[in-house]
C-alpha atoms as a PDB file:
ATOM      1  CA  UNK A   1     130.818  82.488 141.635  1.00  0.00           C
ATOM      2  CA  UNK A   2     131.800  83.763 138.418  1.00  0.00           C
ATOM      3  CA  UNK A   3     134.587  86.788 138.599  1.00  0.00           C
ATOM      4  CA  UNK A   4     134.170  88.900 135.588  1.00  0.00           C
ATOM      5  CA  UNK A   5     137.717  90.517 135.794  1.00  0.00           C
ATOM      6  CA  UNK A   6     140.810  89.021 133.813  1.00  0.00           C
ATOM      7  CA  UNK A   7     144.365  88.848 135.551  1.00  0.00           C
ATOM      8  CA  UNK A   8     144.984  92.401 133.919  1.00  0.00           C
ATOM      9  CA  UNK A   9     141.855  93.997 134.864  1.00  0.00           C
ATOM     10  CA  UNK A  10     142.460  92.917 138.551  1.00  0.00           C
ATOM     11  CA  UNK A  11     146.194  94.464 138.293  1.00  0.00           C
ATOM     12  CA  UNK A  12     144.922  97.462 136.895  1.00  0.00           C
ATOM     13  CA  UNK A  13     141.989  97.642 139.765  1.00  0.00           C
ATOM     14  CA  UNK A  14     144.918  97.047 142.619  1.00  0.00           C
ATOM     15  CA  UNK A  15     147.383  99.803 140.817  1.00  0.00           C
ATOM     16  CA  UNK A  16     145.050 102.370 140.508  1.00  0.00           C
ATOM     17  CA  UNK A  17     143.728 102.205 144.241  1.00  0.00           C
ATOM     18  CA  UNK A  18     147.429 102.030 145.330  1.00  0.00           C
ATOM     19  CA  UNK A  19     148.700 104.480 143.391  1.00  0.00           C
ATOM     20  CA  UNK A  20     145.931 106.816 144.125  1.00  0.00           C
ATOM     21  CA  UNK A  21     145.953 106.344 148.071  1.00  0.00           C
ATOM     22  CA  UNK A  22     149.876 107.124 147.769  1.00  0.00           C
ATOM     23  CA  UNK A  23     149.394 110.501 146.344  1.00  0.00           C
ATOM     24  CA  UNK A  24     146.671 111.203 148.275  1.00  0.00           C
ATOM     25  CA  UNK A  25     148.492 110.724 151.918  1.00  0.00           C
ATOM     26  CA  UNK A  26     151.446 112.315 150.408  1.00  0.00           C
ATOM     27  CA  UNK A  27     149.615 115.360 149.923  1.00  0.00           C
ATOM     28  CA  UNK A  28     148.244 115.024 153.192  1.00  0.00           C
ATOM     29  CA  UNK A  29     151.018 114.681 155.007  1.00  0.00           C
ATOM     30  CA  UNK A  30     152.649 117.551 153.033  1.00  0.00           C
ATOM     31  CA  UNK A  31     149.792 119.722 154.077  1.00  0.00           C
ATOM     32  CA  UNK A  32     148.862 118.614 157.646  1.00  0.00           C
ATOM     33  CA  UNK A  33     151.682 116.647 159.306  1.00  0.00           C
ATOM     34  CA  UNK A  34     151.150 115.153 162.449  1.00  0.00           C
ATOM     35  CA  UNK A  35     154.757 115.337 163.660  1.00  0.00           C
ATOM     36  CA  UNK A  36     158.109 117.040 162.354  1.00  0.00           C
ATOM     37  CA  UNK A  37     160.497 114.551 160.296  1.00  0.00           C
ATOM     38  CA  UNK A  38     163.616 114.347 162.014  1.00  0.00           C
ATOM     39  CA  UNK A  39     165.793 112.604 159.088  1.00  0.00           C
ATOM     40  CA  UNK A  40     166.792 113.834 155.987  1.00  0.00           C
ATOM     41  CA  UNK A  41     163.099 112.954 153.641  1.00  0.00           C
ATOM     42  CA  UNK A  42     164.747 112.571 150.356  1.00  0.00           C
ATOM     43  CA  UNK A  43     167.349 110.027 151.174  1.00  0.00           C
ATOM     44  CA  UNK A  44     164.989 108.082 153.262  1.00  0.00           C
ATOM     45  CA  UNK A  45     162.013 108.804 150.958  1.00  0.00           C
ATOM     46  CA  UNK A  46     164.721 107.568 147.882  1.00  0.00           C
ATOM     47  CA  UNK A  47     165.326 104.096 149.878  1.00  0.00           C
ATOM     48  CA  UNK A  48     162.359 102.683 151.162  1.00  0.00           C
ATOM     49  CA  UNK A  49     160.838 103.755 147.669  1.00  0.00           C
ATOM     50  CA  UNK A  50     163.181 102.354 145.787  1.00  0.00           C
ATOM     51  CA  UNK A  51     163.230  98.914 148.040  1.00  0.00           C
ATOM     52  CA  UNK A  52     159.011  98.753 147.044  1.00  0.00           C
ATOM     53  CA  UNK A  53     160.363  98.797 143.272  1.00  0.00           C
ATOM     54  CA  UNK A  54     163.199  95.738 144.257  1.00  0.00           C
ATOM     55  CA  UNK A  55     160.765  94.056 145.519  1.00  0.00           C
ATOM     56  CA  UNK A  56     157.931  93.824 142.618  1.00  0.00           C
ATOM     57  CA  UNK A  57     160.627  92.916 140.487  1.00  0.00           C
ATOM     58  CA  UNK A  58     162.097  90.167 142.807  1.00  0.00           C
ATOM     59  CA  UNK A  59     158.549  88.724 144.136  1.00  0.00           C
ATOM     60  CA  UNK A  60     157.342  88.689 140.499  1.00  0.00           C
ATOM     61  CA  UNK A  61     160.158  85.929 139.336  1.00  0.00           C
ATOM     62  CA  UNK A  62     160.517  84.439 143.107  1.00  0.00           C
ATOM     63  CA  UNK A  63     156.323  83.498 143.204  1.00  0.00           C
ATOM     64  CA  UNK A  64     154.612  81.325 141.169  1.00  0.00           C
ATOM     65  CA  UNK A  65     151.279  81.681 142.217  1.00  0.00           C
ATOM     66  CA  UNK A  66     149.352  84.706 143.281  1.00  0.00           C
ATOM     67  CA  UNK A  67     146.701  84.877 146.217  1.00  0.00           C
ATOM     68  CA  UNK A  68     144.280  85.373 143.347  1.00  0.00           C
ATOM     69  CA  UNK A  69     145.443  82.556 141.760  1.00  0.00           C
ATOM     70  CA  UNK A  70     145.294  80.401 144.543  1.00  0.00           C
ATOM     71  CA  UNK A  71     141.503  82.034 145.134  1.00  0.00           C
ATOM     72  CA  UNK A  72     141.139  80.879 141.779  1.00  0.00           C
ATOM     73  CA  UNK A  73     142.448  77.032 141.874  1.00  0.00           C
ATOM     74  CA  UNK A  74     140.075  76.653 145.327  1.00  0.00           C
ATOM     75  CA  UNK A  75     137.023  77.622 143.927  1.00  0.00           C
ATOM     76  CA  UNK A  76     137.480  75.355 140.517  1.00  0.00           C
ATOM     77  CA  UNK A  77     138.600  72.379 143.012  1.00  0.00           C
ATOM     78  CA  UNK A  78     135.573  73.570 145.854  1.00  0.00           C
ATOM     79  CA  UNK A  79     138.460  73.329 148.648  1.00  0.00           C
ATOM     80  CA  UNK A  80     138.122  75.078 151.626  1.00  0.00           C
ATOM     81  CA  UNK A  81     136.292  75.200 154.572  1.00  0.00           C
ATOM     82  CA  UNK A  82     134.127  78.266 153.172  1.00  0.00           C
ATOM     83  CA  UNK A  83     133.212  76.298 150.035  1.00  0.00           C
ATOM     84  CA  UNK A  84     132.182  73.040 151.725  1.00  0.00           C
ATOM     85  CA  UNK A  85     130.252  75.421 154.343  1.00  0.00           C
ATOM     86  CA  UNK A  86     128.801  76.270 150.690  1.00  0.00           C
ATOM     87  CA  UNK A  87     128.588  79.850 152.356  1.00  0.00           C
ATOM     88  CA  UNK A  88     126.373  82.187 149.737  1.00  0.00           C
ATOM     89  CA  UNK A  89     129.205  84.481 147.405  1.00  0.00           C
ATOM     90  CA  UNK A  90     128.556  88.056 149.388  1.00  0.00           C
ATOM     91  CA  UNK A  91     129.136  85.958 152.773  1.00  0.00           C
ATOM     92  CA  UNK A  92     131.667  84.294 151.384  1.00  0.00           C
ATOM     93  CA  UNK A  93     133.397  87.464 150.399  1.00  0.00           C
ATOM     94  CA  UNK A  94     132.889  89.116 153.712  1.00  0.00           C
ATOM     95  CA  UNK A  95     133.781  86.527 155.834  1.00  0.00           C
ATOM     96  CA  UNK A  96     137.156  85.584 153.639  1.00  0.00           C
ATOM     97  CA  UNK A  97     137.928  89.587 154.257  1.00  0.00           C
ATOM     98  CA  UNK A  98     137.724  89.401 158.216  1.00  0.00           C
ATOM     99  CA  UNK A  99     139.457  85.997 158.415  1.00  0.00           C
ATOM    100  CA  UNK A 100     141.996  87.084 156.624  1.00  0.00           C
ATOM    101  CA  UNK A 101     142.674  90.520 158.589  1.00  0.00           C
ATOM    102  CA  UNK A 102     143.197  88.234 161.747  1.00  0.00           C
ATOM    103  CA  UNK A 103     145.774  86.289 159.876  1.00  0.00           C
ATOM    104  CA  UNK A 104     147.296  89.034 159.170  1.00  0.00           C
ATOM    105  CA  UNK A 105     147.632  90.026 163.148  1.00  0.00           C
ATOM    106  CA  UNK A 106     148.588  86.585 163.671  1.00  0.00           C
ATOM    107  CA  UNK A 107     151.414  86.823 161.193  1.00  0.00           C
ATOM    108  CA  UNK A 108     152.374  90.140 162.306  1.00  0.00           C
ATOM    109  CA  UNK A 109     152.476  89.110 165.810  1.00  0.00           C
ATOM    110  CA  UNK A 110     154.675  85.839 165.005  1.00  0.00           C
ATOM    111  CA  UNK A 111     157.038  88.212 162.963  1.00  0.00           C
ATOM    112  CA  UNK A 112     157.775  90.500 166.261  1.00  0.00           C
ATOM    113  CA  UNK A 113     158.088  86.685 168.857  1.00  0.00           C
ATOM    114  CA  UNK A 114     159.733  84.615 165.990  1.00  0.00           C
ATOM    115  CA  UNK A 115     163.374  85.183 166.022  1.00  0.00           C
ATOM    116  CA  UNK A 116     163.968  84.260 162.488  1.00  0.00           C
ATOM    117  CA  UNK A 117     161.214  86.059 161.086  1.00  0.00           C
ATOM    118  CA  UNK A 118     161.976  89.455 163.354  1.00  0.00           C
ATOM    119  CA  UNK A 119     165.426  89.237 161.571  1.00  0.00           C
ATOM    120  CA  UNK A 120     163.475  90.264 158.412  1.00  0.00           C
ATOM    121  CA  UNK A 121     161.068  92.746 159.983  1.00  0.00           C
ATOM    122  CA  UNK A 122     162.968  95.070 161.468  1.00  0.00           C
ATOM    123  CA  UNK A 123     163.747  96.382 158.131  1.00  0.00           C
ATOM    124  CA  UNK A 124     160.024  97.599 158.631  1.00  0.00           C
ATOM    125  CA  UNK A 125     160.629  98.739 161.803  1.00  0.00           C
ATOM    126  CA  UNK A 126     164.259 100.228 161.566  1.00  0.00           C
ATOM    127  CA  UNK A 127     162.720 103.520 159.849  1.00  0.00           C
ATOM    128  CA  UNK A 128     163.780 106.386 161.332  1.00  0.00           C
ATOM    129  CA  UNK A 129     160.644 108.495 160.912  1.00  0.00           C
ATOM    130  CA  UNK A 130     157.456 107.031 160.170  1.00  0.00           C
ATOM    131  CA  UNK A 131     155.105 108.038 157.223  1.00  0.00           C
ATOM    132  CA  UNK A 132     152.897 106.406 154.390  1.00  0.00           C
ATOM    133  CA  UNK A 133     156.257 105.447 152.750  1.00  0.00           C
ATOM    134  CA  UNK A 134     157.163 102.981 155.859  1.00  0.00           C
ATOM    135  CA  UNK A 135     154.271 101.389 155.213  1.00  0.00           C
ATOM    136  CA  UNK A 136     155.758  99.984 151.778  1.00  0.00           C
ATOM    137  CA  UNK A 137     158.901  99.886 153.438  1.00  0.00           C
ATOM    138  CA  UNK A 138     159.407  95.586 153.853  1.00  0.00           C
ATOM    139  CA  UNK A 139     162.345  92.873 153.273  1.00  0.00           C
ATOM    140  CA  UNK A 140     161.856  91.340 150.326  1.00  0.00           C
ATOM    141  CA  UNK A 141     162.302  87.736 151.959  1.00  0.00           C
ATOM    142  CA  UNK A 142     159.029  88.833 154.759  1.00  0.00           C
ATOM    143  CA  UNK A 143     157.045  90.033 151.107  1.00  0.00           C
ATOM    144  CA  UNK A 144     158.007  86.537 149.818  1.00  0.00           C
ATOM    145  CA  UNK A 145     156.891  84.906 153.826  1.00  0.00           C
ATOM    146  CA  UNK A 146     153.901  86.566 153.961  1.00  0.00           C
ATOM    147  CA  UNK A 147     152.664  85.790 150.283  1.00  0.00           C
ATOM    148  CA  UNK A 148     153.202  81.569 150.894  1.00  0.00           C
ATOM    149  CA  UNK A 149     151.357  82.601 154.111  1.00  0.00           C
ATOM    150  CA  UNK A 150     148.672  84.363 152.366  1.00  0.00           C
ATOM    151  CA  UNK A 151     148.204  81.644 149.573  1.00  0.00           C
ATOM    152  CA  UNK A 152     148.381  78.855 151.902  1.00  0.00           C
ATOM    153  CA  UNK A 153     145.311  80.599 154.230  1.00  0.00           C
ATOM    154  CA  UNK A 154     143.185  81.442 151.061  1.00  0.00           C
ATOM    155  CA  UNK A 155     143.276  77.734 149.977  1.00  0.00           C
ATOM    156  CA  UNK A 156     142.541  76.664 153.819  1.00  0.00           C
ATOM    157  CA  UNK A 157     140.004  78.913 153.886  1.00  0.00           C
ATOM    158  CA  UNK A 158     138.338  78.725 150.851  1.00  0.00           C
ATOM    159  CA  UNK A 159     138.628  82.474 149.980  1.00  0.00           C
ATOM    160  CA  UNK A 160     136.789  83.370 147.014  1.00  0.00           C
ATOM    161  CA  UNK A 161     138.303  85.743 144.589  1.00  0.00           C
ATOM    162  CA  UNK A 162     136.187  88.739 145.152  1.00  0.00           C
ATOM    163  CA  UNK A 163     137.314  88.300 148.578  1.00  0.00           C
ATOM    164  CA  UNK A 164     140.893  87.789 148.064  1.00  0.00           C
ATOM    165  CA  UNK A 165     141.173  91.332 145.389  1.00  0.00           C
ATOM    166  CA  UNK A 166     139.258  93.205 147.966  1.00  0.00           C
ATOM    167  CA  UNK A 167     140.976  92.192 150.920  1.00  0.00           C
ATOM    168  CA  UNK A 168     144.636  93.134 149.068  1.00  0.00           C
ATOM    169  CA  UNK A 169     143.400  96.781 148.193  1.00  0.00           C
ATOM    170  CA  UNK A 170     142.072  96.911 151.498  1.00  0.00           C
ATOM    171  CA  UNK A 171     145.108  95.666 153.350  1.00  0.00           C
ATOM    172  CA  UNK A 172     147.757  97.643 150.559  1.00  0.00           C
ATOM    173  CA  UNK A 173     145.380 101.010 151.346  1.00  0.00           C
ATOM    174  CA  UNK A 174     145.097 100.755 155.262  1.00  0.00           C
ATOM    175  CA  UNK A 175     148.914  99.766 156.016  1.00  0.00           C
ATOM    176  CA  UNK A 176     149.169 103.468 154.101  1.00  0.00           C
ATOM    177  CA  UNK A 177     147.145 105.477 155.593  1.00  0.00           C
ATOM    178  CA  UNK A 178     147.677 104.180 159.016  1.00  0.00           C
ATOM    179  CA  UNK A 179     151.629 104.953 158.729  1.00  0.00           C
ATOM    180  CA  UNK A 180     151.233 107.813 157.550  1.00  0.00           C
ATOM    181  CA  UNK A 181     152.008 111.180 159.153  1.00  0.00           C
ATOM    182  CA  UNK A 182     148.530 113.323 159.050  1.00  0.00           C
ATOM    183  CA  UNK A 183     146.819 115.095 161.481  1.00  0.00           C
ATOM    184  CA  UNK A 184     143.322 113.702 162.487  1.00  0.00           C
ATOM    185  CA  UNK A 185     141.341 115.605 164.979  1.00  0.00           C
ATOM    186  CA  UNK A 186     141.263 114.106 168.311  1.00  0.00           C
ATOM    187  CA  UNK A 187     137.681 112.941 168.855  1.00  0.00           C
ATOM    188  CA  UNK A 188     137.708 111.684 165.053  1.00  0.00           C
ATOM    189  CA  UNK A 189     140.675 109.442 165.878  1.00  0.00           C
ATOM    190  CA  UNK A 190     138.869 108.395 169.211  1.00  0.00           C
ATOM    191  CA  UNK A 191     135.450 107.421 167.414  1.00  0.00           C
ATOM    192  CA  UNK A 192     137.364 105.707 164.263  1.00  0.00           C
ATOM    193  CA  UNK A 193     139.889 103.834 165.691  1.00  0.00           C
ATOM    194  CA  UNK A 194     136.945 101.779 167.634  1.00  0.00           C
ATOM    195  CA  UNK A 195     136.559 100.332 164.021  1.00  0.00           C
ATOM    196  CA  UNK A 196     139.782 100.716 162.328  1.00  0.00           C
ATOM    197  CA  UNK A 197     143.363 101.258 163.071  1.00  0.00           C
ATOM    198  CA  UNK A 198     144.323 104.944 162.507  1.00  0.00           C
ATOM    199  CA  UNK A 199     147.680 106.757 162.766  1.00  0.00           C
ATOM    200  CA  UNK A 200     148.053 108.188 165.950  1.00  0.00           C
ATOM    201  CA  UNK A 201     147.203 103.716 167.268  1.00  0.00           C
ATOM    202  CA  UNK A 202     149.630 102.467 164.877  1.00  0.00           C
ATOM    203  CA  UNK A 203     152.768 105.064 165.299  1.00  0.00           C
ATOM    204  CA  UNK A 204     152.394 103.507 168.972  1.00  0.00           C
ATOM    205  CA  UNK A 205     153.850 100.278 167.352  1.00  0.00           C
ATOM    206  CA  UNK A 206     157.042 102.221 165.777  1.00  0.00           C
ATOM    207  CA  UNK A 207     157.988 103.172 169.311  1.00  0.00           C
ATOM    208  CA  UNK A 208     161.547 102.278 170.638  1.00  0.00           C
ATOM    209  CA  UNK A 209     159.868 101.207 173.714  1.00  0.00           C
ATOM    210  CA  UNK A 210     159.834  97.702 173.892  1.00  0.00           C
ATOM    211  CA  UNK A 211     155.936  97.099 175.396  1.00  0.00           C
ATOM    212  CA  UNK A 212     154.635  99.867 172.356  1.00  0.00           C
ATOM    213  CA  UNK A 213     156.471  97.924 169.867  1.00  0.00           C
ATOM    214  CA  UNK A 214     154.927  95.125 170.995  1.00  0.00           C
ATOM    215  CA  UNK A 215     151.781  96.625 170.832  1.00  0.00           C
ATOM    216  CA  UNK A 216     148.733  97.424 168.246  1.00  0.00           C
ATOM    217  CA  UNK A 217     149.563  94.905 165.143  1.00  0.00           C
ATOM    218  CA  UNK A 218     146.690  95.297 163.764  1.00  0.00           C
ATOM    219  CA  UNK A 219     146.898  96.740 160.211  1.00  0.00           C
ATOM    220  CA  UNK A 220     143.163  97.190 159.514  1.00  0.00           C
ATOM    221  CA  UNK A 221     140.711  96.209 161.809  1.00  0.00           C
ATOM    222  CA  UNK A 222     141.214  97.408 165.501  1.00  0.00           C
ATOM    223  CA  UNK A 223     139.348  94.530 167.517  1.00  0.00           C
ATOM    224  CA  UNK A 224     142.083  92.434 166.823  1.00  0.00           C
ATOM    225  CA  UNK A 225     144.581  94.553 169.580  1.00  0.00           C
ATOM    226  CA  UNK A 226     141.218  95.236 172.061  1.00  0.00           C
ATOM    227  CA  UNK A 227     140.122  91.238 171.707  1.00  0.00           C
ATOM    228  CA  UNK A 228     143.666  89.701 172.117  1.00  0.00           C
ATOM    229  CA  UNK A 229     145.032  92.702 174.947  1.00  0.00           C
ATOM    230  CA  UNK A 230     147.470  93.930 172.570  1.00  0.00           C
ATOM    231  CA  UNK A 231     146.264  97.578 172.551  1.00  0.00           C
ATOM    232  CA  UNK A 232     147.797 100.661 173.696  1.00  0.00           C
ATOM    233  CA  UNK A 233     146.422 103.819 173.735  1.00  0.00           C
ATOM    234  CA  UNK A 234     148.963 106.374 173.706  1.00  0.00           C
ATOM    235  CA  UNK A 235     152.789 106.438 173.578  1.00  0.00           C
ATOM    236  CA  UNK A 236     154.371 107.042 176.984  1.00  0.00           C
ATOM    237  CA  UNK A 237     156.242 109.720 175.658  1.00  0.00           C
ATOM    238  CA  UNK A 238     153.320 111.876 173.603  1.00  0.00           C
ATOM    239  CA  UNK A 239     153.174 111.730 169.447  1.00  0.00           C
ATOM    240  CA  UNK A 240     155.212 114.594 168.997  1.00  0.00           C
ATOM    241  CA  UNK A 241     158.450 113.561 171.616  1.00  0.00           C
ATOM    242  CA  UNK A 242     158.283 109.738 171.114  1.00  0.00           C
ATOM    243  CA  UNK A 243     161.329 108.091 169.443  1.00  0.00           C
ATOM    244  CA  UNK A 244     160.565 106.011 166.068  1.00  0.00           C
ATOM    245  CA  UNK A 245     162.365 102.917 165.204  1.00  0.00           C
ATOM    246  CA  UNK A 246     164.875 100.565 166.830  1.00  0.00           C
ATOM    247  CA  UNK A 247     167.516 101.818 169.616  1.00  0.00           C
ATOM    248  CA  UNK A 248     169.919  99.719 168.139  1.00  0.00           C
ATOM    249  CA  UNK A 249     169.666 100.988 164.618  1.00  0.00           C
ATOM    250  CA  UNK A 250     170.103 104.936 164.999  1.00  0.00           C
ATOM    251  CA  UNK A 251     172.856 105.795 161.834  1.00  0.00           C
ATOM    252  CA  UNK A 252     170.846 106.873 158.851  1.00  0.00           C
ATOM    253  CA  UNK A 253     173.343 104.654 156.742  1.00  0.00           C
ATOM    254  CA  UNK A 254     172.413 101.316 158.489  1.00  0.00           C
ATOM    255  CA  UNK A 255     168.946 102.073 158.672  1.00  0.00           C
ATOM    256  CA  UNK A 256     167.458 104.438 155.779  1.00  0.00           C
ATOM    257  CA  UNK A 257     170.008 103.273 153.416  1.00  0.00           C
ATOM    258  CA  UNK A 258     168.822 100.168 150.614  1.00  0.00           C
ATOM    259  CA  UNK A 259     172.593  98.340 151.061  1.00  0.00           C
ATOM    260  CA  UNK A 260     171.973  98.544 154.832  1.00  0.00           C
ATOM    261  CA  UNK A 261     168.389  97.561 154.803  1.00  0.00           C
ATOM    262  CA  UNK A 262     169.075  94.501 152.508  1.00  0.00           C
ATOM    263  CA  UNK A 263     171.463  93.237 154.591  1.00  0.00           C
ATOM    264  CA  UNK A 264     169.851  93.570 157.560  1.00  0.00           C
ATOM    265  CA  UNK A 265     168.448  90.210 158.319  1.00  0.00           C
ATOM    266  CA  UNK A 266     172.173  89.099 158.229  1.00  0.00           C
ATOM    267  CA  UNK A 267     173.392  91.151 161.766  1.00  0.00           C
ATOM    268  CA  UNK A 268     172.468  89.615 164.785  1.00  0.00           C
ATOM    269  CA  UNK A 269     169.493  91.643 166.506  1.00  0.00           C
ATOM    270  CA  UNK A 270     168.097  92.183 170.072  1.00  0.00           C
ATOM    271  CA  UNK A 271     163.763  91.076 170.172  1.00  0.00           C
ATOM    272  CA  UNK A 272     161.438  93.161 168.918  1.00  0.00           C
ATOM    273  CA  UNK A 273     162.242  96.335 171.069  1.00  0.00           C
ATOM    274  CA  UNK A 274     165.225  97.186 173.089  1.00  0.00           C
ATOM    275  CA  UNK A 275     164.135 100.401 175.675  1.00  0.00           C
ATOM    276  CA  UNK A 276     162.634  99.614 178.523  1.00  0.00           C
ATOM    277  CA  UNK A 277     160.034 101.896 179.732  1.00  0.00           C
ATOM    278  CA  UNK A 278     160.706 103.492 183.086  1.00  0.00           C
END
């Protein structure tokens, strides 16, 4: 399938969609918050935005390839499994976007049972509040992980590129708006998160409580949690009284702080959630 777009049309496509879901949850959240912050929001806000700008800079001289790129080389070679299924392009693209989500779980699940990889993503997790900035808020060695990840799976699968740009604005705009800290009525969040993961399902996951944290990976589609048992409804303790983050990491300087969050990864670390629930 022929893709129209150059490598600077496709940049401009993903930075216009990111930028404009940012300032649209920020508003959001500034006008309807779903919980009170409990940190100071400019130091906090100041870090993880400035880690989002360390790590363009860094991933853009530590990668060679792109997943478009890789999309790319696949379809001019026909490798694949979707290209020797010779799948038509609108299948192809559909299927290549739902495969990929449940890699995404997969990965997200090894990077909480991994020890080595939940050394880098507790940076993620070590956030003291949660909102649509924590969900830019990653280690620039699990952004450099997850990208060999990503090109290796778009190869295996034979992604096509339509596929591959869609999926990235997709993923880039739900990992967002589901951290972010707005107010959805009740019954909406009931009858959308049967589709897709929403807020009030993914805050579950920033919960000190060990079996939430281990809980609801899923960054877009919901089935993923309700297929492989992972899901959890509600927090134990109610959206408004639960604790966000890690029990181990409670000092704003160690955990909201770029020095701190950098050299994370380095400090010996408990699994992926410390509290028992009781």
């Amino acid at each position: 399938m022929n893709f129209p777009m150059t490598e600077t049309d496709v940049t401009a496509l993903r930075l216009g969609s990111f930028l404009s879901i940012l300032v649209l949850m920020n508003v959001v959240e500034w006008l309807s918050p779903r919980r009170r912050w409990t940190v100071r929001r400019f130091p906090r806000l100041s870090s993880n935005y400035a880690l989002v700008v360390i790590n363009s800079f860094a991933i853009r001289f530590l990668l060679p390839l792109t997943a478009v790129a890789a999309s790319e080389y696949a379809e001019d070679n026909e490798l694949g499994i979707l290209h020797w299924m010779s799948l038509p392009p609108l299948l192809n693209t559909a299927v290549s976007i739902i495969l990929l989500d449940l890699l995404i779980y997969a990965q997200h699940v090894a990077f909480h049972m991994v020890p080595l990889f939940w050394r880098i993503h507790k940076v993620h997790h070590a956030d003291l509040d949660i909102d649509v900035s924590t969900g830019l808020r990653f280690h620039t060695l699990e952004i450099w992980v997850s990208m060999w990840i990503k090109i290796g799976a778009v190869i295996l699968l034979g992604a096509n590129v339509w596929g591959v740009v869609l999926f990235e604005i997709i993923l880039n705009g739900m990992a967002m708006f589901n951290h972010s800290n707005i107010r959805l009525p009740v019954a909406f969040d009931r009858w959308l998160r049967r589709i897709l993961v929403t807020p009030d399902m993914h805050r579950v996951h920033h919960s000190t409580i060990k079996r939430e944290t281990n809980s609801n990976y899923g960054f877009n589609l919901s089935l993923w949690d309700r297929l492989f048992r992972t899901y959890i409804d509600q927090p134990e303790h109610g959206h408004l009284e639960m604790e966000i983050g890690l029990s181990e990491y409670r000092d704003e300087k160690n955990a909201d702080r770029i020095p701190g969050m950098i050299m994370m990864p380095l400090k010996s670390s408990s699994p992926a959630g410390t509290v028992s629930a009781e």
